[in-house]
C-alpha atoms as a PDB file:
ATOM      1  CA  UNK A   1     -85.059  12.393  49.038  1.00  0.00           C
ATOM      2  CA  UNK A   2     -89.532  11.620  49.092  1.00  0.00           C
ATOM      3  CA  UNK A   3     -90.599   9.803  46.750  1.00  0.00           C
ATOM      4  CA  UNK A   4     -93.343  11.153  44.900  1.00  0.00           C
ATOM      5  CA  UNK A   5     -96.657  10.429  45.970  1.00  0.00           C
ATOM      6  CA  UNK A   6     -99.694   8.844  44.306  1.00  0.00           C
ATOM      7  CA  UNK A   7    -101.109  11.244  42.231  1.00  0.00           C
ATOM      8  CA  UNK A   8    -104.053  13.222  42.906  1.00  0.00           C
ATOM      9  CA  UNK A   9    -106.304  15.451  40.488  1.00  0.00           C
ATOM     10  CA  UNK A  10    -107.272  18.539  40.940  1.00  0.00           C
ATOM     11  CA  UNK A  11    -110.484  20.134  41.989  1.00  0.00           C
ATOM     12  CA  UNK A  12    -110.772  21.419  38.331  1.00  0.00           C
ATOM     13  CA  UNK A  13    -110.112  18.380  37.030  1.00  0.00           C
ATOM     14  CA  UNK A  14    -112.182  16.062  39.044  1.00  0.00           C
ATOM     15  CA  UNK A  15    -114.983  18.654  38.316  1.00  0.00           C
ATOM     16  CA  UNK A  16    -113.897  18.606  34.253  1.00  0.00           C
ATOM     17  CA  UNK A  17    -114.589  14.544  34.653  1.00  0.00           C
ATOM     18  CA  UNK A  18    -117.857  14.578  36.668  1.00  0.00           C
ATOM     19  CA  UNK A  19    -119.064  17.108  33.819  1.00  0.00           C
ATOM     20  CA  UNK A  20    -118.222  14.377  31.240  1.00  0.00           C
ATOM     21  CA  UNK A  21    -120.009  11.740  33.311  1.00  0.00           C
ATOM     22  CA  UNK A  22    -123.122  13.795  33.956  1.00  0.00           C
ATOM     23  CA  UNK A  23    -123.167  14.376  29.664  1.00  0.00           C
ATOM     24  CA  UNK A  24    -123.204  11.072  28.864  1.00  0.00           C
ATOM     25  CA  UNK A  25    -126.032  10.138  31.257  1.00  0.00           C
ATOM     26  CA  UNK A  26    -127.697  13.385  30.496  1.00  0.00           C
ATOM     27  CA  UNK A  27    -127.772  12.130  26.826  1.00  0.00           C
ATOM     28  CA  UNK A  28    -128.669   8.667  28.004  1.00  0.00           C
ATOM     29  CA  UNK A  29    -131.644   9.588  29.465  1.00  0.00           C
ATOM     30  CA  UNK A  30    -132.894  11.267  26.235  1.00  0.00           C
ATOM     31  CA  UNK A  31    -134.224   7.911  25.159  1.00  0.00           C
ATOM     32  CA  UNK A  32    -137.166   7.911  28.279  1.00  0.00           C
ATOM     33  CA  UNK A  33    -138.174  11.906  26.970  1.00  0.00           C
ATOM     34  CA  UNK A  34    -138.635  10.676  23.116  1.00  0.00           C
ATOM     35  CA  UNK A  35    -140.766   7.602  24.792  1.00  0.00           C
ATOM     36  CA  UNK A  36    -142.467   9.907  26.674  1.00  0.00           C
ATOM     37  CA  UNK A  37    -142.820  11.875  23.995  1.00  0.00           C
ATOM     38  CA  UNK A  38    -144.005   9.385  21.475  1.00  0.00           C
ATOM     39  CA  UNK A  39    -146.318   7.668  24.320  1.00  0.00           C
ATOM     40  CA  UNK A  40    -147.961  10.685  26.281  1.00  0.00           C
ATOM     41  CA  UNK A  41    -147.706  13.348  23.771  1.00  0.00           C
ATOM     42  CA  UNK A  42    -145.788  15.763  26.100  1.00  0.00           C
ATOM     43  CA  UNK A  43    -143.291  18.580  25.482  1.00  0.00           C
ATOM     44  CA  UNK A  44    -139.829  17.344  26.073  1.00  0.00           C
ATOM     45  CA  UNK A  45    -138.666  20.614  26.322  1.00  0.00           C
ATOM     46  CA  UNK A  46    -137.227  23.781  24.805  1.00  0.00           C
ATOM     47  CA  UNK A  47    -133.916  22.115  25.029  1.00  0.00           C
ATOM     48  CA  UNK A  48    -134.957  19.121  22.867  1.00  0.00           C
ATOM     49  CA  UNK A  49    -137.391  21.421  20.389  1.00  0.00           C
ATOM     50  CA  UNK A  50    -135.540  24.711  19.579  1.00  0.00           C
ATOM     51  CA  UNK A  51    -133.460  24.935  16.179  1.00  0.00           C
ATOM     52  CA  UNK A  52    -130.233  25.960  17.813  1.00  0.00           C
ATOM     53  CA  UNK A  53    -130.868  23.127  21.240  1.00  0.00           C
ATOM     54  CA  UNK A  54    -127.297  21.665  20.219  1.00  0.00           C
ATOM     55  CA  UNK A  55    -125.910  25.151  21.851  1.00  0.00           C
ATOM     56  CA  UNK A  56    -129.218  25.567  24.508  1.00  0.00           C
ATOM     57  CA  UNK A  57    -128.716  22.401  26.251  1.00  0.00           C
ATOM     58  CA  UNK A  58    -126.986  22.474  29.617  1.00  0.00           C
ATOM     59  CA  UNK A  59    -123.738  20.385  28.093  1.00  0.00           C
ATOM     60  CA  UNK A  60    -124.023  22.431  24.633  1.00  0.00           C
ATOM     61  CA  UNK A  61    -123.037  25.264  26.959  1.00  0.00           C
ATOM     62  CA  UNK A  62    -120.699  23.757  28.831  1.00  0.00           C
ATOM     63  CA  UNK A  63    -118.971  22.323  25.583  1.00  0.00           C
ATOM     64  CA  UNK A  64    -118.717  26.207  24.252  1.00  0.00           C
ATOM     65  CA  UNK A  65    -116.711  27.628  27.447  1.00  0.00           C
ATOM     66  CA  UNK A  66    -114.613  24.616  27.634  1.00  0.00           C
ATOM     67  CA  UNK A  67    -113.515  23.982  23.889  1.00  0.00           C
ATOM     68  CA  UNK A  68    -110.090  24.840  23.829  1.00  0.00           C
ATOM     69  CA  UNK A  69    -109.650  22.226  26.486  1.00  0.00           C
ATOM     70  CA  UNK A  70    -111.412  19.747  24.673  1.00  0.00           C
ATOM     71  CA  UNK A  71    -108.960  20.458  21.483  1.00  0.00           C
ATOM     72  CA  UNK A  72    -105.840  19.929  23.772  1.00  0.00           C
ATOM     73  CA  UNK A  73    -107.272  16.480  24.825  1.00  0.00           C
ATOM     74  CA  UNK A  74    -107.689  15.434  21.194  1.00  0.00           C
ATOM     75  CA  UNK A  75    -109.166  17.966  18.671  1.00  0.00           C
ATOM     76  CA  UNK A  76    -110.218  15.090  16.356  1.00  0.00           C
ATOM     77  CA  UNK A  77    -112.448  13.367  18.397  1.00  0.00           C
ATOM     78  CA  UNK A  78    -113.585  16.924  19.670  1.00  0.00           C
ATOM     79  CA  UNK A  79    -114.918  17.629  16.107  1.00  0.00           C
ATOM     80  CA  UNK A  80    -116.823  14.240  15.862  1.00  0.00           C
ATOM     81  CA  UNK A  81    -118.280  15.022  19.237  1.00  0.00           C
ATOM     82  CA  UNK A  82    -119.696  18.476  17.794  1.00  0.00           C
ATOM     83  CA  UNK A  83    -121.000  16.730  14.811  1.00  0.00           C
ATOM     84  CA  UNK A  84    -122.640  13.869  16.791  1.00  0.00           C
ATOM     85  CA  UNK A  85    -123.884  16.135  18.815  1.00  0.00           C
ATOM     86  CA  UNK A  86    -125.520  18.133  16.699  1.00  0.00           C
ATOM     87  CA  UNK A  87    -127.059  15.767  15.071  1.00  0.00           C
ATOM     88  CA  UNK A  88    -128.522  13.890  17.499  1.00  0.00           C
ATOM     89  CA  UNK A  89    -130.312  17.270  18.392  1.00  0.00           C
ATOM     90  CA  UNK A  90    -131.852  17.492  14.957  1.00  0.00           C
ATOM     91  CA  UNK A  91    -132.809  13.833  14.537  1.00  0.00           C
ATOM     92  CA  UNK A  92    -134.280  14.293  18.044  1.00  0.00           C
ATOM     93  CA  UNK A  93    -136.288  17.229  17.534  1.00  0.00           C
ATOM     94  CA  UNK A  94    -137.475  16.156  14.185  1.00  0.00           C
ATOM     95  CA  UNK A  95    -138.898  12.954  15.954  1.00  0.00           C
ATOM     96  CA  UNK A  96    -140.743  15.097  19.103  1.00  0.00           C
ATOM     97  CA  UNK A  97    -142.318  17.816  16.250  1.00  0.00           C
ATOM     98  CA  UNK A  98    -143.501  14.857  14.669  1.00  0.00           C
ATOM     99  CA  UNK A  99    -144.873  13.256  17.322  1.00  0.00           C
ATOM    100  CA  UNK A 100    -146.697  16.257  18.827  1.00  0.00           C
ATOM    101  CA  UNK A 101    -147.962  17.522  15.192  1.00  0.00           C
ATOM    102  CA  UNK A 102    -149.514  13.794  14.799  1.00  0.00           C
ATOM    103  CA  UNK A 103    -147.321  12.974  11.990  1.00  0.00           C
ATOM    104  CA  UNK A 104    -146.202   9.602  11.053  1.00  0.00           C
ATOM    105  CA  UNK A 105    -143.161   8.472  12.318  1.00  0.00           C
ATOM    106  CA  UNK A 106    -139.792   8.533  10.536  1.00  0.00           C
ATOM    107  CA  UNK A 107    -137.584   5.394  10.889  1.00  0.00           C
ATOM    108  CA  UNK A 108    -134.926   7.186   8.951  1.00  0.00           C
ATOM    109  CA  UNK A 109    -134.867   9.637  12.336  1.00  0.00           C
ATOM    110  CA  UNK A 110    -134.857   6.769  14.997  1.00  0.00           C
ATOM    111  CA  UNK A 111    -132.232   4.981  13.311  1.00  0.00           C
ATOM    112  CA  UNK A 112    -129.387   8.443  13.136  1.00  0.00           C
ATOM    113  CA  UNK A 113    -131.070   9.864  16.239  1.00  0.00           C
ATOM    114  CA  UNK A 114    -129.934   6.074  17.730  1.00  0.00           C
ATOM    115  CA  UNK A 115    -126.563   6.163  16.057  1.00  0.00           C
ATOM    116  CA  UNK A 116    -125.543   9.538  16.961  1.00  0.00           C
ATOM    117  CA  UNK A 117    -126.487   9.161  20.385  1.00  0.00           C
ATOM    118  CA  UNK A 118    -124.357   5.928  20.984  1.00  0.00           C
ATOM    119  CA  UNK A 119    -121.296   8.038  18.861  1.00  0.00           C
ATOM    120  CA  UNK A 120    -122.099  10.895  21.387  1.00  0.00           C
ATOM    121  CA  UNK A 121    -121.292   8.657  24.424  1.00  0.00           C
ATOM    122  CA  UNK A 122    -118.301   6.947  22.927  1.00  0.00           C
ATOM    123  CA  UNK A 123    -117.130  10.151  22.127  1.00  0.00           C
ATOM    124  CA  UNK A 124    -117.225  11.372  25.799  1.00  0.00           C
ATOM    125  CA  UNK A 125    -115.931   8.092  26.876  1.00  0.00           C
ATOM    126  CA  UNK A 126    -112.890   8.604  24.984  1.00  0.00           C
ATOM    127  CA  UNK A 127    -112.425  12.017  25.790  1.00  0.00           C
ATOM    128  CA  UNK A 128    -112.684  11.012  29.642  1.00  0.00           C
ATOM    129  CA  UNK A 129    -109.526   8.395  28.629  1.00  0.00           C
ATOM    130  CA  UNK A 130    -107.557  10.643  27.348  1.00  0.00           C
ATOM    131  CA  UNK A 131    -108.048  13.442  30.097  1.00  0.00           C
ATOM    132  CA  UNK A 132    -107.412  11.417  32.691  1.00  0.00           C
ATOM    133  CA  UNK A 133    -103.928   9.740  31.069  1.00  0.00           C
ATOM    134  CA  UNK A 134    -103.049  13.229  30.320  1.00  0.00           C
ATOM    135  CA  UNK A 135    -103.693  14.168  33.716  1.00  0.00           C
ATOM    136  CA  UNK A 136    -101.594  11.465  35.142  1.00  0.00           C
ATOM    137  CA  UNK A 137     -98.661  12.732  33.047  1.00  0.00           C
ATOM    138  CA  UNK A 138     -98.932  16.297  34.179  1.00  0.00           C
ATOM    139  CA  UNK A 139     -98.307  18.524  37.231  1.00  0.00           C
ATOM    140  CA  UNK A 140    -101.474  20.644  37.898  1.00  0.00           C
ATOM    141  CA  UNK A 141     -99.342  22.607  39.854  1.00  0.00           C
ATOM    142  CA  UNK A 142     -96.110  23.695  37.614  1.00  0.00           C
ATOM    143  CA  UNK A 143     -97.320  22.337  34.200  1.00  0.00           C
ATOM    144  CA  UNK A 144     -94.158  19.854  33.987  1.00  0.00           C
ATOM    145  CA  UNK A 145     -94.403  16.214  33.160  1.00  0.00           C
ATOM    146  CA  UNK A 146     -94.474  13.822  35.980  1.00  0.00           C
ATOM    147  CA  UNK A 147     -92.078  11.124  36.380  1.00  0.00           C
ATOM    148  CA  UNK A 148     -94.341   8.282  35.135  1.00  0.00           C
ATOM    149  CA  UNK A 149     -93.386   8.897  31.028  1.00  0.00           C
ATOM    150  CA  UNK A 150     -89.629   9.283  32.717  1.00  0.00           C
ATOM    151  CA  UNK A 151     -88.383   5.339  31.692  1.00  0.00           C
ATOM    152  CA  UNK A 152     -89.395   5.944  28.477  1.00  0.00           C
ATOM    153  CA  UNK A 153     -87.166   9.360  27.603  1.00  0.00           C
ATOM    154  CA  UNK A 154     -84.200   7.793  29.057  1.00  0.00           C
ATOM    155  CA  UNK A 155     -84.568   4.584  27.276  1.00  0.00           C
ATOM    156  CA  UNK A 156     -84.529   7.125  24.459  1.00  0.00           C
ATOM    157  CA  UNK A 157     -82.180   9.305  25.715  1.00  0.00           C
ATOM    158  CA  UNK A 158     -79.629   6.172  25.870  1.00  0.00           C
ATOM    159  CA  UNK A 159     -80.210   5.073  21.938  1.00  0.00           C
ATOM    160  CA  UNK A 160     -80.092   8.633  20.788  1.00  0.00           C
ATOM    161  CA  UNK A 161     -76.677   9.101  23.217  1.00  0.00           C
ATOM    162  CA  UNK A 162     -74.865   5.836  21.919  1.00  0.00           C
ATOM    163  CA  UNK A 163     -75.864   6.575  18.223  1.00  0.00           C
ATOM    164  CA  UNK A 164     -74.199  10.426  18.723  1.00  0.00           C
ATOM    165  CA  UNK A 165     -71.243   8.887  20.941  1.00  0.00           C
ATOM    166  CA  UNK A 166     -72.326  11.237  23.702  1.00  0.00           C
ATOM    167  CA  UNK A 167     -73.484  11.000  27.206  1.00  0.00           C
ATOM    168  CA  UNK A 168     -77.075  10.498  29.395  1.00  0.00           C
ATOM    169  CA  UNK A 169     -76.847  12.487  32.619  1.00  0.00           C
ATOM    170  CA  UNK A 170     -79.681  12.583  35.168  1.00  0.00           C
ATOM    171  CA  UNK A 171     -79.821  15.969  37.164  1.00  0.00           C
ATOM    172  CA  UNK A 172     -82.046  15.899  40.534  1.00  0.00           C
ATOM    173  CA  UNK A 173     -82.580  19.212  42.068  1.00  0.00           C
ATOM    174  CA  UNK A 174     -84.174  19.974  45.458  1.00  0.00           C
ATOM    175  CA  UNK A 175     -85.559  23.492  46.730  1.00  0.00           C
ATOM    176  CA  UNK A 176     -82.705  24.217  49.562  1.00  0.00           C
ATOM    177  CA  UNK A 177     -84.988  24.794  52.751  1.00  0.00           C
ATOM    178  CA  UNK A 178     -88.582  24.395  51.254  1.00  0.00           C
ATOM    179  CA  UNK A 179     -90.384  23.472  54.538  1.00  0.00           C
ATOM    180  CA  UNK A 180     -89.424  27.022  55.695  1.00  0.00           C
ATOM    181  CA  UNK A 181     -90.934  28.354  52.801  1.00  0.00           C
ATOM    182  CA  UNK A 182     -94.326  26.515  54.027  1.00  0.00           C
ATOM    183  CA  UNK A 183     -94.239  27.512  57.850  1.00  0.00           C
ATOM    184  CA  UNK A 184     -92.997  30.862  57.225  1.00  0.00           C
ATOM    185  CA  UNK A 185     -95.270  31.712  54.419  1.00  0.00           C
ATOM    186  CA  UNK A 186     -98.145  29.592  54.304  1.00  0.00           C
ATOM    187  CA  UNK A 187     -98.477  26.625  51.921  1.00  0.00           C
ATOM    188  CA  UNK A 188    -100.254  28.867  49.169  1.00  0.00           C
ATOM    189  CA  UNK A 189     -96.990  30.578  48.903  1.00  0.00           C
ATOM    190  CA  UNK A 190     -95.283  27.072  48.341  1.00  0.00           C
ATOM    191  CA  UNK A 191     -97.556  26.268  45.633  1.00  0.00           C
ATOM    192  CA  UNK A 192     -96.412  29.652  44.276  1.00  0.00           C
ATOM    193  CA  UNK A 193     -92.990  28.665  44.886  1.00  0.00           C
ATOM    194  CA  UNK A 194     -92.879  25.609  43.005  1.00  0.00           C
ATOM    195  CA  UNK A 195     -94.586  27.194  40.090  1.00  0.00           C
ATOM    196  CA  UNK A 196     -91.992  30.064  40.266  1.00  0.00           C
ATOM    197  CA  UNK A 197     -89.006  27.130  40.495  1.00  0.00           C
ATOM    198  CA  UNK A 198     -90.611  25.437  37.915  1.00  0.00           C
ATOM    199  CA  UNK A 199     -91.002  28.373  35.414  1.00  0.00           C
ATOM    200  CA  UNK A 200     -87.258  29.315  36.204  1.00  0.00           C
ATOM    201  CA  UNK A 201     -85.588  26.127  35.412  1.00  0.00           C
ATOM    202  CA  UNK A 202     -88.357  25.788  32.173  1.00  0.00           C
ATOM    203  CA  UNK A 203     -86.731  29.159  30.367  1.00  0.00           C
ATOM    204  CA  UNK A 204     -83.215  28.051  31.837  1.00  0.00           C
ATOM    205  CA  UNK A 205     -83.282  24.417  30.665  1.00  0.00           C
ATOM    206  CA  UNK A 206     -81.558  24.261  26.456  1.00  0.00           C
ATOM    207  CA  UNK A 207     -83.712  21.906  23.366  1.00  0.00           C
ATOM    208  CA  UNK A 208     -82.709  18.772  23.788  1.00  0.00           C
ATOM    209  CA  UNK A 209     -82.994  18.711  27.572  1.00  0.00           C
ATOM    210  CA  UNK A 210     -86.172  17.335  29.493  1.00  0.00           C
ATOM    211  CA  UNK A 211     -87.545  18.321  32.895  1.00  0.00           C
ATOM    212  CA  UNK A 212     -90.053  16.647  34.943  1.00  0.00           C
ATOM    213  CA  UNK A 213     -91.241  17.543  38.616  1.00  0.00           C
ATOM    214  CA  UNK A 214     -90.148  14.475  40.313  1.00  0.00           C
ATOM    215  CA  UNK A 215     -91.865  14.960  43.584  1.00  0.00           C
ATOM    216  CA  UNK A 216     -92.491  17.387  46.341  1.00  0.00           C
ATOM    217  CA  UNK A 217     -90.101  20.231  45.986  1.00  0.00           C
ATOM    218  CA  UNK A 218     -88.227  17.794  43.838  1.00  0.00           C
ATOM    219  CA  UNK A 219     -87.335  17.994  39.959  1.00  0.00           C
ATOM    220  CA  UNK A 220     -85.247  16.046  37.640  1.00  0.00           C
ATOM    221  CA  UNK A 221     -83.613  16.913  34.042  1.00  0.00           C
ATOM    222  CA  UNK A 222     -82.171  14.756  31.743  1.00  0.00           C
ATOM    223  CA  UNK A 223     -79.278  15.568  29.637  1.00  0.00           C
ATOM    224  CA  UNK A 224     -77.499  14.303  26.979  1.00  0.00           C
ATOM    225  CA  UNK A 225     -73.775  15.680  26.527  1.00  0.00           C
ATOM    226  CA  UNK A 226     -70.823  15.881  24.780  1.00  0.00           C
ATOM    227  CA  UNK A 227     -68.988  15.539  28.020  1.00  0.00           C
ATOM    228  CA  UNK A 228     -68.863  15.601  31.905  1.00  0.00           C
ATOM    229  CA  UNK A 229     -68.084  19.426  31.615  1.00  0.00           C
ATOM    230  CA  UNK A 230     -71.095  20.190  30.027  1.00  0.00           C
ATOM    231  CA  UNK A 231     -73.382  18.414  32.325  1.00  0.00           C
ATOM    232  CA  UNK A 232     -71.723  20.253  35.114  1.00  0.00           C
ATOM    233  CA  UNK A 233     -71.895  23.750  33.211  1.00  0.00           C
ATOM    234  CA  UNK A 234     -75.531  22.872  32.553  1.00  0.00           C
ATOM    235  CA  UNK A 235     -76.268  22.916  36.592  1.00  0.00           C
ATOM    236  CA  UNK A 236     -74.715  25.914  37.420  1.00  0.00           C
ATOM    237  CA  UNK A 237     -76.679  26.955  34.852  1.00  0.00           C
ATOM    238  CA  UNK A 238     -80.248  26.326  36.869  1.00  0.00           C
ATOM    239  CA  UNK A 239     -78.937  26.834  40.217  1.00  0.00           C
ATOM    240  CA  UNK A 240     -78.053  30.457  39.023  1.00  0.00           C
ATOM    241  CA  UNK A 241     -80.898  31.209  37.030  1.00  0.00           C
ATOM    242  CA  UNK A 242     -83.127  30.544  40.400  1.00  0.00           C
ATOM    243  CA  UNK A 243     -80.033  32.514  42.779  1.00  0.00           C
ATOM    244  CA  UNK A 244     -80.897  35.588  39.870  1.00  0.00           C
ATOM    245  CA  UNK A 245     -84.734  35.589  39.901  1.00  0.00           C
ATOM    246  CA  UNK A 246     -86.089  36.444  43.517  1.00  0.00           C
ATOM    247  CA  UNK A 247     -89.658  35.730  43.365  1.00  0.00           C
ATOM    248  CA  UNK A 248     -91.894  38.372  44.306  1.00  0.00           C
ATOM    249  CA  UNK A 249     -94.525  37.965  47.225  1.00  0.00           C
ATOM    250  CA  UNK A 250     -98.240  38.117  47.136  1.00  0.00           C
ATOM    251  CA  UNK A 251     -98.301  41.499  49.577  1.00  0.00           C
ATOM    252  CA  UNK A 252     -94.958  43.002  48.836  1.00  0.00           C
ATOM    253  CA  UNK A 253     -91.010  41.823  49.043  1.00  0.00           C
ATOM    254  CA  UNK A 254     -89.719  38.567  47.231  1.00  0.00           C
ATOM    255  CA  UNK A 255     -88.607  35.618  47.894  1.00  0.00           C
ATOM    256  CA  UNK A 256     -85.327  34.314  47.289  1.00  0.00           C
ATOM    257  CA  UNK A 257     -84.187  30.919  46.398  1.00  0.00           C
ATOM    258  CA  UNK A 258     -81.614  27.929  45.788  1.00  0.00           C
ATOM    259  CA  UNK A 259     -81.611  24.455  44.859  1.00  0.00           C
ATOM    260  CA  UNK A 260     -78.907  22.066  45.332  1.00  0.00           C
ATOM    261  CA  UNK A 261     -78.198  19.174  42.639  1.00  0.00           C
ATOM    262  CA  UNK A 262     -76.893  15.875  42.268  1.00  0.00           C
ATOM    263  CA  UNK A 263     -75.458  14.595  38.719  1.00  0.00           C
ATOM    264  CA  UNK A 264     -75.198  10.601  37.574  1.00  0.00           C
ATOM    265  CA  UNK A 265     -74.446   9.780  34.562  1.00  0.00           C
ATOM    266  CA  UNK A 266     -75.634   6.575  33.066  1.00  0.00           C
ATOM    267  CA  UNK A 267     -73.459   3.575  33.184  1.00  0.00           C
ATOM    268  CA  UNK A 268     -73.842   0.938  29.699  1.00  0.00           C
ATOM    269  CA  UNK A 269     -77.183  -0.561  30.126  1.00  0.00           C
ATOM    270  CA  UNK A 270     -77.467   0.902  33.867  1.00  0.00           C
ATOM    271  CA  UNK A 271     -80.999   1.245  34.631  1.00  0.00           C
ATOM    272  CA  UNK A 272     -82.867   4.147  35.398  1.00  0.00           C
ATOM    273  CA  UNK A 273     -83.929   3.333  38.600  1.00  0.00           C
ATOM    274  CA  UNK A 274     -80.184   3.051  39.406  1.00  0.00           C
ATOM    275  CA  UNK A 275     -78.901   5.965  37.423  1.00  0.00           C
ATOM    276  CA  UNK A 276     -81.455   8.747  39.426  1.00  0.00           C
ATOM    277  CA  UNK A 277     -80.487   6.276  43.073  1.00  0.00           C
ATOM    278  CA  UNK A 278     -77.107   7.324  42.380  1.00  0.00           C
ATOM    279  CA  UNK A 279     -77.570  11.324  41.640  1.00  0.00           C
ATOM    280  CA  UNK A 280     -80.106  11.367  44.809  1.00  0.00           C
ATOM    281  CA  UNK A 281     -76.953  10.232  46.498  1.00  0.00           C
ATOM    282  CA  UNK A 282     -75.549  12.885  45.099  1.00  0.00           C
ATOM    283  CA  UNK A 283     -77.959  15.552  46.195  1.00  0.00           C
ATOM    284  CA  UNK A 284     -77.569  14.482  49.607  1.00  0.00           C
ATOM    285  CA  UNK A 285     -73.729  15.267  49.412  1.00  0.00           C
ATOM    286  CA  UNK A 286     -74.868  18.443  47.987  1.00  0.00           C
ATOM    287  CA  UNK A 287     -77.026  19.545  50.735  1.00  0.00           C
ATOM    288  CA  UNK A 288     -74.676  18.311  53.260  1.00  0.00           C
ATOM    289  CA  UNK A 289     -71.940  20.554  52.004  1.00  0.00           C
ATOM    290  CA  UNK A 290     -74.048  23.738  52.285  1.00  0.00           C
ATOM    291  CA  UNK A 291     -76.687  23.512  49.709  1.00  0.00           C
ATOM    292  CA  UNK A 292     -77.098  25.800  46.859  1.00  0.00           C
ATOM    293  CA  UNK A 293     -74.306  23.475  44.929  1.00  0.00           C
ATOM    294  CA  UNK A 294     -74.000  20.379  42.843  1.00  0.00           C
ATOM    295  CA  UNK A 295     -72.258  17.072  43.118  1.00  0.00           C
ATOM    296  CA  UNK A 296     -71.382  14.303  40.710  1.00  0.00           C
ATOM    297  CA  UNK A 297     -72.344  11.069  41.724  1.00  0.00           C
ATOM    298  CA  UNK A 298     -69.899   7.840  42.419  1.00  0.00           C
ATOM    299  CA  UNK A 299     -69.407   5.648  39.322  1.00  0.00           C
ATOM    300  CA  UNK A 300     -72.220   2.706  39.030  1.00  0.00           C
ATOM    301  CA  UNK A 301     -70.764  -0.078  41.190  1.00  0.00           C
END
């Protein structure tokens, strides 16, 4: 079936990155308003001077509405960011209200205002890192993982399987007719389509089994077994969880749909790449006998 394409960020998310970028130079450029501070004896500004600036300034506010997100990224560095932050805001103002009262200055202030400022824009740095690797990893659209941790869960799939005596089996699954869906109803209806499909087979899938979107109208599960029965119960499991939940249309009426599936399960030491060739083979069988069904695949050769 496609192969998944390169992936792409969202317009939230490109927008969540640029807002990272324009912080760090924003707090870059704080070094030219102390100098002009220190040198012309000027106001840097209300943002810079007031006791609570940390939560005034323009990322300060933007920090606020978007903490929770910040947390999921990685809460720890999230907390040193708040600290750093706020305390390059005091050692900041304490330098300008020195300055423009004609005090001496305080080295003790350059130095943490110096330090915290640097720890400020590693902090965002990192953040960025992680955002974007998480990004990479996950669907904007249905929330799943993407297929580019896959190699890893069925390498560990395949230890856990041998150690237990049981079975890896790789599931594929295809929306039955999705282009329809998209001429018929629009592509915002297909995004809402895939989401549906996605949140379906999420509350139909058991612990212990893993489900990635794989690409276009495309997902994949992995399983491990007791047996060949199971794997098989398993898929009429999701293809009748989607036949039972219709999903309801942005005006009025639903929508109904099916998947087909194809099964492989993993030969010793068969690769991945082989093991998901072989159930795509199998999905084809499955669509050529009438969709809405599920077929094993051939043995590895």
């Amino acid at each position: 079936m496609k192969a998944m394409r390169d992936k792409t960020f969202s317009h939230e998310d490109q927008a969540f990155v640029e807002r990272l970028d324009q912080a760090a130079q924003s707090h870059m450029a704080w070094t030219r308003r102390v100098l002009r501070c220190a040198l012309l004896r000027t106001s840097p500004g209300d943002d810079v001077l007031a006791d609570d600036a940390h939560d005034r300034c323009d990322f300060g506010l933007w920090f606020r509405r978007n903490r929770e997100r910040f947390d999921i990224i990685d809460a720890h560095t999230t907390l040193h960011l708040e600290a750093h932050h706020q305390r390059m805001h005091v050692a900041v103002r304490s330098i300008c209200r020195g300055v423009l009262a004609g005090a001496a200055g305080d080295p003790s202030m350059l130095e943490e205002f110096e330090r915290t400022q640097t720890a400020v824009v590693a902090d965002l740095a990192h953040l960025k890192t992680e955002f974007l690797s998480h990004s990479a990893r996950i669907d904007a659209l249905t929330g799943l993982p993407l297929r580019y941790g896959l190699e890893e869960d069925f390498l560990r799939y395949c230890a856990s399987a041998q150690r237990h005596g049981e079975r890896v089996v790789a599931m594929l699954l295809d929306v039955d007719h999705f282009k329809r869906v998209n001429d018929t109803h629009g592509h915002a209806v297909g995004d809402l389509a895939l989401r549906h499909v996605a949140d379906v087979l999420r509350s139909r899938c058991r612990s212990g089994e893993l489900l990635f979107r794989f690409g276009g109208e495309e997902f994949l599960a992995l399983q491990q077994v007791p047996d060949a029965g199971a794997a098989g119960h398993a898929a009429q499991r999701l293809l009748q969880g989607l036949r039972d939940a219709a999903m309801p249309l942005p005006d009025s009426g639903t929508l109904g749909l099916t998947m087909s599936a194809g099964l492989a399960e993993s030969g010793r030491d068969e690769s991945m790449a082989s093991v998901v060739d072989r159930a795509d083979k199998a999905l084809y069988q499955a669509k050529a006998a009438g969709r809405d069904c599920w077929r094993w695949a051939r043995e590895p050769d």
